[in-house]
N, C-alpha and C. Protein backbone atom coordinates (compact mmCIF):
# COMPACT_ATOMS: atom_id res chain seq x y z
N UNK A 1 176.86 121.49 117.55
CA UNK A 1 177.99 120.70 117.13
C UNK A 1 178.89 121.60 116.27
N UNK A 2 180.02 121.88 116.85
CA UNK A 2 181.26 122.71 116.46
C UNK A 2 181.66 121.93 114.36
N UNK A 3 181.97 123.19 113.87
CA UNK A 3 182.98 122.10 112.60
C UNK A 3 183.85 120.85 113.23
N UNK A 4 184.62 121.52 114.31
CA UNK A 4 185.57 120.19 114.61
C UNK A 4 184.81 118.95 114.92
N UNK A 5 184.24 118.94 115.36
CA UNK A 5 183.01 117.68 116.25
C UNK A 5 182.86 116.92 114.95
N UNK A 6 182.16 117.67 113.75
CA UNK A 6 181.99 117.28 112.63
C UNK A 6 182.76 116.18 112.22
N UNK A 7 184.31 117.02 111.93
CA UNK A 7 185.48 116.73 111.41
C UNK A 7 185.60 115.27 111.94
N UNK A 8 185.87 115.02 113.71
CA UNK A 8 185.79 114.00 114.17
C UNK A 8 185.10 112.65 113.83
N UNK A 9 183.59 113.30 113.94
CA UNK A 9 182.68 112.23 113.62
C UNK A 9 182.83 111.37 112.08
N UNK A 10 183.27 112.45 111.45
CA UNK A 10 183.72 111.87 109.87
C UNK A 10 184.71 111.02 109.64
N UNK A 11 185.78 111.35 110.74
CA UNK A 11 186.91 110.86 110.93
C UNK A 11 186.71 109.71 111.67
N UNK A 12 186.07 108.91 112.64
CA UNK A 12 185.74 107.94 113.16
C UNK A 12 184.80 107.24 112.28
N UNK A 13 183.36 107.94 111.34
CA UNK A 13 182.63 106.94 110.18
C UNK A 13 184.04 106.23 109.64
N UNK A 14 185.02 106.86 108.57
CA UNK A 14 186.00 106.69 107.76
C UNK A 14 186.68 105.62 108.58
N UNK A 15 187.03 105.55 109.46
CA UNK A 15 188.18 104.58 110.20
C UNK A 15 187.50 103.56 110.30
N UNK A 16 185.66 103.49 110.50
CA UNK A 16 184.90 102.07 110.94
C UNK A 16 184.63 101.14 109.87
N UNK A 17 184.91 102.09 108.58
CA UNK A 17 184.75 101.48 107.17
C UNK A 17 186.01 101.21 106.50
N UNK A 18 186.72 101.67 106.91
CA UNK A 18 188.26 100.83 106.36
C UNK A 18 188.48 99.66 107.50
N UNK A 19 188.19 99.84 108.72
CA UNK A 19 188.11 98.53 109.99
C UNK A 19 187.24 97.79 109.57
N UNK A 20 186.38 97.65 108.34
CA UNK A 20 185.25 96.50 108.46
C UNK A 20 185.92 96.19 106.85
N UNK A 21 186.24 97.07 105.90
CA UNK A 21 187.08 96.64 105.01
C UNK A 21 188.18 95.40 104.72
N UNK A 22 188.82 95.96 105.70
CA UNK A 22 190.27 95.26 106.26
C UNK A 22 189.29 94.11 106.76
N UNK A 23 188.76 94.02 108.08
CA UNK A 23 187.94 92.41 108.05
C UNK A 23 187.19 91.32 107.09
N UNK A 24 186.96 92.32 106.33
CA UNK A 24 186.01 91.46 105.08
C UNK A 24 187.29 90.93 104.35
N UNK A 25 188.70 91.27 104.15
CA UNK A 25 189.63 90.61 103.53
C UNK A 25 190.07 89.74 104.68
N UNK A 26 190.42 89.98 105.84
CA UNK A 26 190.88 89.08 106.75
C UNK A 26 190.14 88.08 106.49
N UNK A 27 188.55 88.10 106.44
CA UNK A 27 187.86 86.99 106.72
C UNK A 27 188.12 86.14 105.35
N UNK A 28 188.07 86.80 104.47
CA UNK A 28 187.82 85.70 102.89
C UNK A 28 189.49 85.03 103.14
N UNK A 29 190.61 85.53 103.52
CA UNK A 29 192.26 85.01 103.43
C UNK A 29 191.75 83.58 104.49
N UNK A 30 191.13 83.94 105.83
CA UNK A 30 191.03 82.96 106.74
C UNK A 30 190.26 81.56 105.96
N UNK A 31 189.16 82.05 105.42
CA UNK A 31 188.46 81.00 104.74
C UNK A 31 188.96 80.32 104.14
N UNK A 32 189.50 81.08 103.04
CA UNK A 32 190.59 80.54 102.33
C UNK A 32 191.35 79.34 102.88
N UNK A 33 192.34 79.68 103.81
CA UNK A 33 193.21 79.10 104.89
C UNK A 33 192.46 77.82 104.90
N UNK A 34 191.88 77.72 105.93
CA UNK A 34 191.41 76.92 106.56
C UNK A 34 190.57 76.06 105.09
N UNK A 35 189.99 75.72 103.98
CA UNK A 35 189.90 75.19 102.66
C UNK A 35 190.57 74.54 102.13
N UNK A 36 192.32 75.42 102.35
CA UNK A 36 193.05 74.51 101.68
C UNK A 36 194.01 73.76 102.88
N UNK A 37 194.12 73.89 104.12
CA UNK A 37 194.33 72.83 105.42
C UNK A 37 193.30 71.35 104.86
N UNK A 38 191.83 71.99 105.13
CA UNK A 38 190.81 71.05 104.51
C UNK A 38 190.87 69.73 103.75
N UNK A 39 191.94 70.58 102.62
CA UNK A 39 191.89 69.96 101.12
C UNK A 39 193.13 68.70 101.65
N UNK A 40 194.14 69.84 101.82
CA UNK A 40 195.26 69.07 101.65
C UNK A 40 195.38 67.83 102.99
N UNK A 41 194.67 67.69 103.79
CA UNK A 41 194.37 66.79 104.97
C UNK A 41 193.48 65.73 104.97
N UNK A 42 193.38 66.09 103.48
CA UNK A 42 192.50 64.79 102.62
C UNK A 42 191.16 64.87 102.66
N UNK A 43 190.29 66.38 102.93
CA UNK A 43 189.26 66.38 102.69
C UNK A 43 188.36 65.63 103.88
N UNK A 44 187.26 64.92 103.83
CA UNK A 44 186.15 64.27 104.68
C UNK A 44 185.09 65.37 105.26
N UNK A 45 184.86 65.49 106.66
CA UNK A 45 184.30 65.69 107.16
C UNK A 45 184.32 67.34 106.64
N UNK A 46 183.10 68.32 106.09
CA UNK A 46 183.87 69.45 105.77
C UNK A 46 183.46 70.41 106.95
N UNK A 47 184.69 70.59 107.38
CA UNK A 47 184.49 71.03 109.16
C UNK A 47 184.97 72.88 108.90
N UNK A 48 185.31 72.89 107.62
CA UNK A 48 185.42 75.26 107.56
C UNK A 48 184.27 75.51 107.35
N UNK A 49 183.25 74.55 107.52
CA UNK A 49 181.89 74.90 107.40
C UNK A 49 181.75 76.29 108.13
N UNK A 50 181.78 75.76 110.07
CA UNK A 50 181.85 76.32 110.98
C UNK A 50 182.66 77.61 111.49
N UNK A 51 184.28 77.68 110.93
CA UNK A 51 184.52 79.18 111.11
C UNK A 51 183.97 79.90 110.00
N UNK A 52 183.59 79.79 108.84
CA UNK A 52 183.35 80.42 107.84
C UNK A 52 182.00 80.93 108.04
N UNK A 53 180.92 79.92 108.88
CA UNK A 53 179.77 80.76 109.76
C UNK A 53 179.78 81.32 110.22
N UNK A 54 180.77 81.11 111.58
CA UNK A 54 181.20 82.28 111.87
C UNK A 54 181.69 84.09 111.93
N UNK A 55 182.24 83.98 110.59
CA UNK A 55 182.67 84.96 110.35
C UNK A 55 181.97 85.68 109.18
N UNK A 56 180.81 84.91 108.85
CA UNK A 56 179.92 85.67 108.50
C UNK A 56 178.73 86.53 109.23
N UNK A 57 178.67 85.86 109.88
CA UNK A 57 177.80 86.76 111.04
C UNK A 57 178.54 87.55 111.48
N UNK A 58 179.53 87.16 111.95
CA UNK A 58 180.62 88.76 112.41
C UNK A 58 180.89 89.70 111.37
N UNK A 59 180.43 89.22 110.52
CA UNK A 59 180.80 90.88 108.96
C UNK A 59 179.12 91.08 108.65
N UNK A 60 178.51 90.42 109.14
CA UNK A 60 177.10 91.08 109.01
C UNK A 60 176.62 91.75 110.07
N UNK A 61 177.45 91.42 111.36
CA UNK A 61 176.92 92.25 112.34
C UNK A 61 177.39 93.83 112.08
N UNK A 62 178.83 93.56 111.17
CA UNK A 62 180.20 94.36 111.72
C UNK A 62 179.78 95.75 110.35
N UNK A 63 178.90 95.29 109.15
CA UNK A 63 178.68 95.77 107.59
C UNK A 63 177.18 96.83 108.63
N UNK A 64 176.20 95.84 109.35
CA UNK A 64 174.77 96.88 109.99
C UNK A 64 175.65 97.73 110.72
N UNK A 65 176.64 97.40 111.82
CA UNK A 65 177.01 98.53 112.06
C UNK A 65 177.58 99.95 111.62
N UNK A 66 177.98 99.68 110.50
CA UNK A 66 179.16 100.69 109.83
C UNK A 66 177.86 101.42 108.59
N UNK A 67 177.32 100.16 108.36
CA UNK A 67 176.36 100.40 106.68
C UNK A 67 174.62 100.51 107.01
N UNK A 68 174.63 100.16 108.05
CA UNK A 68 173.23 100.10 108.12
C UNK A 68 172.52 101.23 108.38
N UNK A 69 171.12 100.98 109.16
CA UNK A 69 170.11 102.03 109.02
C UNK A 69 170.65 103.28 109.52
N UNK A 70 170.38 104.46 109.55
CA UNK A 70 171.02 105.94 110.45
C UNK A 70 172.02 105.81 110.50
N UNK A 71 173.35 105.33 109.16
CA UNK A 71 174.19 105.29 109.06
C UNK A 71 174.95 106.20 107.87
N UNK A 72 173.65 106.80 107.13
CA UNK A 72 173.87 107.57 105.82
C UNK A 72 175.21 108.59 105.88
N UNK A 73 175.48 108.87 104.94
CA UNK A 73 176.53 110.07 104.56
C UNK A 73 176.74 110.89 104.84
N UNK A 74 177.29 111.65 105.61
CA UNK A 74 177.29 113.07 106.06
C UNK A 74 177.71 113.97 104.98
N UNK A 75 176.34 114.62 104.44
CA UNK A 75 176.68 115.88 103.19
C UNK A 75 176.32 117.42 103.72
N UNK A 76 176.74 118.04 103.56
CA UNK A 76 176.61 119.38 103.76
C UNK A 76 175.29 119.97 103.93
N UNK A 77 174.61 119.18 103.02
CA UNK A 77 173.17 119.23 103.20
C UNK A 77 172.56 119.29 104.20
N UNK A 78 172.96 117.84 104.59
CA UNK A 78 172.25 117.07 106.30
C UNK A 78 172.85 118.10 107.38
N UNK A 79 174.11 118.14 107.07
CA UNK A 79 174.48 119.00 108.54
C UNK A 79 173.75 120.08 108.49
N UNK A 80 173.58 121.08 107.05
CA UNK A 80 173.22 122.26 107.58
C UNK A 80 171.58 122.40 108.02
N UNK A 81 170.98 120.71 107.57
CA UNK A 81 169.55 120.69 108.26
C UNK A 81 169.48 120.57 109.03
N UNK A 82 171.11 119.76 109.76
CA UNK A 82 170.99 119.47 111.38
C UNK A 82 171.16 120.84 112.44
N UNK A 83 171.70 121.73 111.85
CA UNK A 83 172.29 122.50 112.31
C UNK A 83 171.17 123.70 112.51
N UNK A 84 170.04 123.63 111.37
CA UNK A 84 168.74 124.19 111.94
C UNK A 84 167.77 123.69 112.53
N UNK A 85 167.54 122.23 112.69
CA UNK A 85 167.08 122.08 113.22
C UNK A 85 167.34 122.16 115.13
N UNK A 86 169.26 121.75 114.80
CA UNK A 86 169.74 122.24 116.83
C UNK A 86 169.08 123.59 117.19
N UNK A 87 169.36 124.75 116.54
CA UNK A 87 169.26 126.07 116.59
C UNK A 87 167.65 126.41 117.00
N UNK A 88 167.14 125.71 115.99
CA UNK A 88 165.41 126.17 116.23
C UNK A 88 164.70 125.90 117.57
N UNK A 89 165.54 124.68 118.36
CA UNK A 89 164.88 124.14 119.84
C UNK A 89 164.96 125.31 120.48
N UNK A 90 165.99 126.04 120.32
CA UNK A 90 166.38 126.85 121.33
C UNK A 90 165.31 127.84 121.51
């Protein structure tokens, strides 16, 4: 794996964590939304139950993907262990 490859891969982690960022605010504005529709429609049945389930499972699927396991940090460290360990197969 070239520096650039690197560069890339860092560059796509970075973009999946500002893309799940940006959703975790989309989702709390939507909740929001839909609370005060809720409110002001006189309340009853409390039906944002259901997108607000929703969209929690979609930021928990969306947080394992970006945050979860074999998702750690790329430090100089790791690469240059990765980088002996590519080398040594050979």
């Amino acid at each position: 794996m070239t520096s650039e490859d690197l560069r890339e891969a860092a560059r796509k982690r970075l973009e999946a964590k500002a893309g799940f960022w940006r959703f975790l605010v989309t989702s709390v504005l939507v909740v929001a939304l839909v609370n005060v529709i809720w409110g002001v429609t006189g309340g009853g049945y409390y039906w944002p139950l259901w997108p607000t389930v929703g969209l929690g499972i979609a930021l928990a699927f969306s947080a394992a993907s970006v945050f979860g396991p074999g998702r750690g940090y790329v430090s100089e460290d790791r690469v240059d262990e990765e980088v002996r360990r590519m080398t040594a197969r050979r």
